[in-house]
N, C-alpha and C. Protein backbone atom coordinates (compact mmCIF):
# COMPACT_ATOMS: atom_id res chain seq x y z
N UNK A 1 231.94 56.75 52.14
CA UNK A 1 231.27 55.71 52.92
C UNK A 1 229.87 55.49 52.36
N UNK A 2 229.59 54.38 51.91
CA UNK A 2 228.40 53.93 51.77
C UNK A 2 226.95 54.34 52.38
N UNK A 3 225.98 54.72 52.10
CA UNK A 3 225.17 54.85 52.53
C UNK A 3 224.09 53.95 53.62
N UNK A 4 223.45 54.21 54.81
CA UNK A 4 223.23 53.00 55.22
C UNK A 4 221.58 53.33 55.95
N UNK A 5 220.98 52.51 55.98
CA UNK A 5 219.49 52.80 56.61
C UNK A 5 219.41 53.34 58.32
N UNK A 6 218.42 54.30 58.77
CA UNK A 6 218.15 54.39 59.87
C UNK A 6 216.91 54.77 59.99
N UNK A 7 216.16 54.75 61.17
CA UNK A 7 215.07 54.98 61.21
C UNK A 7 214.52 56.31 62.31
N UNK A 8 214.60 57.22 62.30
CA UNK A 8 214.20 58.36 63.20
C UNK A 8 212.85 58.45 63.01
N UNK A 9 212.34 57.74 64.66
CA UNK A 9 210.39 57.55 64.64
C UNK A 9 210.41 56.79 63.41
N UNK A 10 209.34 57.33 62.49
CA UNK A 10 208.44 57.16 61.72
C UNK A 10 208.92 57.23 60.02
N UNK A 11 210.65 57.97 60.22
CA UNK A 11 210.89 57.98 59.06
C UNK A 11 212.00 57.74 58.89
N UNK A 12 212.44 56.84 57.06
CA UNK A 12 213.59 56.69 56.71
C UNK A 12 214.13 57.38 56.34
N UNK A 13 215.65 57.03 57.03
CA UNK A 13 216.90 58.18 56.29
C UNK A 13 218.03 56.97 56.02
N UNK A 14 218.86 57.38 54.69
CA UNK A 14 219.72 56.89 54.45
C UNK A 14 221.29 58.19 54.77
N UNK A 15 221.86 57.45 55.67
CA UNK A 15 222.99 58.50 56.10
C UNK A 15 224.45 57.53 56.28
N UNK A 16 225.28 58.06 56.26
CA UNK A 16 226.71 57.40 56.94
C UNK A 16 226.41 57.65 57.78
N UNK A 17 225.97 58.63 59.18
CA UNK A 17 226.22 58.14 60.68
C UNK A 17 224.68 58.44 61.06
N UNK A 18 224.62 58.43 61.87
CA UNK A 18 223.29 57.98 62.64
C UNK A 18 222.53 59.88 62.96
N UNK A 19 224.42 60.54 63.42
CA UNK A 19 224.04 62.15 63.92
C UNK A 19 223.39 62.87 62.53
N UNK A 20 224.00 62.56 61.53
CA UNK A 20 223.02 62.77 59.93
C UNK A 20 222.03 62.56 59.38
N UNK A 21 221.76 61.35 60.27
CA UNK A 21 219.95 60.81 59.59
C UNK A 21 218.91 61.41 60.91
N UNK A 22 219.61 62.10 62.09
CA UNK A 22 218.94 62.65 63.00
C UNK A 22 218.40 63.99 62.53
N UNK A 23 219.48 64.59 62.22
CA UNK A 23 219.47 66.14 61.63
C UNK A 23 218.33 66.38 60.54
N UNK A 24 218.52 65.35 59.50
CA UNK A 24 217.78 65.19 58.47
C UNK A 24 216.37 65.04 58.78
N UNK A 25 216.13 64.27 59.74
CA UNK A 25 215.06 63.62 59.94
C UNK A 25 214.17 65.09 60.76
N UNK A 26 214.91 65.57 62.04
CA UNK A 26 213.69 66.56 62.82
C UNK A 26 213.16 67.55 62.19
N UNK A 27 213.51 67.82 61.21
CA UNK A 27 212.71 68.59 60.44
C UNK A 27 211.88 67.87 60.01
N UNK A 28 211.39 66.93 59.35
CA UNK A 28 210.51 66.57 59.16
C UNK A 28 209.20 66.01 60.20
N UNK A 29 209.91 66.33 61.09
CA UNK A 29 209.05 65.44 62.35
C UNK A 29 208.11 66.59 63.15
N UNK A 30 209.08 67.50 63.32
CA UNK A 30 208.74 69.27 63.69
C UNK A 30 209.43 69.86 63.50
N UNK A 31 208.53 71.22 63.22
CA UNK A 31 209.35 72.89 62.95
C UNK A 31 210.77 72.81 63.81
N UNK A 32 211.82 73.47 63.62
CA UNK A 32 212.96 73.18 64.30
C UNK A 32 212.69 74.19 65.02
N UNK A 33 212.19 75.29 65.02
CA UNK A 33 211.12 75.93 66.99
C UNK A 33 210.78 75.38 67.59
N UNK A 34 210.00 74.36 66.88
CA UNK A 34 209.48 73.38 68.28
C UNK A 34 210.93 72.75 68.74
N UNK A 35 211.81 72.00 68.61
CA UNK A 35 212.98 71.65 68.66
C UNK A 35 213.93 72.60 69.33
N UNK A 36 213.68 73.82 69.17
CA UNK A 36 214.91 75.14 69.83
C UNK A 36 213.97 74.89 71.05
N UNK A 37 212.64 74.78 71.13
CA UNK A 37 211.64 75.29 72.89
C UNK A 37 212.08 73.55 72.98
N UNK A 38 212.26 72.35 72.46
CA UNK A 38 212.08 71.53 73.38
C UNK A 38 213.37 70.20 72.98
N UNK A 39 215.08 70.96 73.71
CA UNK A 39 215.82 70.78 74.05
C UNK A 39 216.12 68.87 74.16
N UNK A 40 214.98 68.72 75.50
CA UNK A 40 215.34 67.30 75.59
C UNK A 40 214.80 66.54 74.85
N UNK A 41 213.60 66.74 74.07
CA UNK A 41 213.52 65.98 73.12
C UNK A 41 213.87 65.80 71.99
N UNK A 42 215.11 67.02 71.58
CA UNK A 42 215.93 66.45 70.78
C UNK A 42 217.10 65.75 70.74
N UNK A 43 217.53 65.77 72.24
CA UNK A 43 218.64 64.76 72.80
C UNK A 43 218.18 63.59 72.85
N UNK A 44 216.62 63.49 73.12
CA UNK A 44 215.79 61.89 73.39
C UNK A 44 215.72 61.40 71.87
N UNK A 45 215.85 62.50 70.60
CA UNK A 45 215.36 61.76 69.13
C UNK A 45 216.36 60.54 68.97
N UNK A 46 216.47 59.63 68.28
CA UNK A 46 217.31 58.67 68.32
C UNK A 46 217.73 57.97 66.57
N UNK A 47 218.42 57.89 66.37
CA UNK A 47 218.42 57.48 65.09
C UNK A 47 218.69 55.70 64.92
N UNK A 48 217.59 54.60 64.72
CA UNK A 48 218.24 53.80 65.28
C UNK A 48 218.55 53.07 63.75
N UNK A 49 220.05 52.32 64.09
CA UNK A 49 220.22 51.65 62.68
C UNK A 49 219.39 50.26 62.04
N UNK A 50 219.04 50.18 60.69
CA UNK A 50 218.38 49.25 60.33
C UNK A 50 218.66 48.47 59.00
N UNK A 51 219.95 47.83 59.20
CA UNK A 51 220.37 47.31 58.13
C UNK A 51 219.39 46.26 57.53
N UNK A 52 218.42 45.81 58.27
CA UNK A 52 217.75 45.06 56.98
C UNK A 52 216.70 46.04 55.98
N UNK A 53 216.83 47.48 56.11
CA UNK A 53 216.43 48.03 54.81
C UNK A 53 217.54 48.62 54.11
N UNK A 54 218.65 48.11 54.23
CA UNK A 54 219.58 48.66 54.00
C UNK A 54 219.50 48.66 52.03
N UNK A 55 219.00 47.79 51.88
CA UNK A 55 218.33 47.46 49.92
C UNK A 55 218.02 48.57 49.87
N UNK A 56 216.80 48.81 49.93
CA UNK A 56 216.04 50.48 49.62
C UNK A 56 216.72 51.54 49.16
N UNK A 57 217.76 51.22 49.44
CA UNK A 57 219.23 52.44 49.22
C UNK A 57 218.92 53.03 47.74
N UNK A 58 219.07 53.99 46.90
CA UNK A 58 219.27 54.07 45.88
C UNK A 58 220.81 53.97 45.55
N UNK A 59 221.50 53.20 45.02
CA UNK A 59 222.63 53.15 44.78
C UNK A 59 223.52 54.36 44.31
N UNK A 60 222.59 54.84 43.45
CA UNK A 60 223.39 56.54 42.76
C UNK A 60 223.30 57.86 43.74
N UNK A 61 222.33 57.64 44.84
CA UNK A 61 222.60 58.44 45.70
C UNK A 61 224.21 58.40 46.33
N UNK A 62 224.53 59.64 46.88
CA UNK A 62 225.87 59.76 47.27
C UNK A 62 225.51 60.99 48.85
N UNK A 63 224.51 61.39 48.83
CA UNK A 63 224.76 62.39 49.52
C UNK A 63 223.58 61.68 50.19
N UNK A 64 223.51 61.97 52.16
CA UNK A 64 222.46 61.43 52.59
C UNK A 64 220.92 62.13 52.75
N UNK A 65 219.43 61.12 52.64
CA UNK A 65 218.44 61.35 52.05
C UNK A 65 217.24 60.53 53.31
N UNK A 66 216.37 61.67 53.06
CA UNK A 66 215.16 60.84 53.61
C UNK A 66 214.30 60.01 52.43
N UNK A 67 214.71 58.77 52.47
CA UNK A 67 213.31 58.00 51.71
C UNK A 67 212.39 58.46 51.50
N UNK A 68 211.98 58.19 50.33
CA UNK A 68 210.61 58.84 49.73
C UNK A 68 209.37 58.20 50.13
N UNK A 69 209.26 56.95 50.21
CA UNK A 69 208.54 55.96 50.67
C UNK A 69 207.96 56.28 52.16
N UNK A 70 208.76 56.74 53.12
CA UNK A 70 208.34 56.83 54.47
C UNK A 70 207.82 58.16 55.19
């Protein structure tokens, strides 16, 4: 499956599903301690889709990635 844009907060991830560009993403956002002490806000993180950066993609990527750019 193609790779496709999402946006978790502040940063891009290119993932096939949305639960992949989430995963990817809270680490970068906070320590995943902060994340084990604070439960609902990782049920509240959201990955939302954004096909109009869907370009940005690197095409030779295959495996999903946080943008370098963001």
């Amino acid at each position: 499956m193609a790779l496709q844009a999402y946006k978790v907060e502040d940063v891009l991830v290119f993932a096939s599903r949305g639960t992949e560009a989430k995963m990817l993403a809270a680490p970068a956002l906070r320590p995943m301690e902060e994340w084990r002490e604070d439960v609902s806000g990782w049920v509240a993180l959201r990955a939302e889709r954004t096909p109009e950066l869907d370009d940005l993609c690197d095409p030779s990527r295959e495996e999903p990635y946080i943008h370098s750019a963001s």
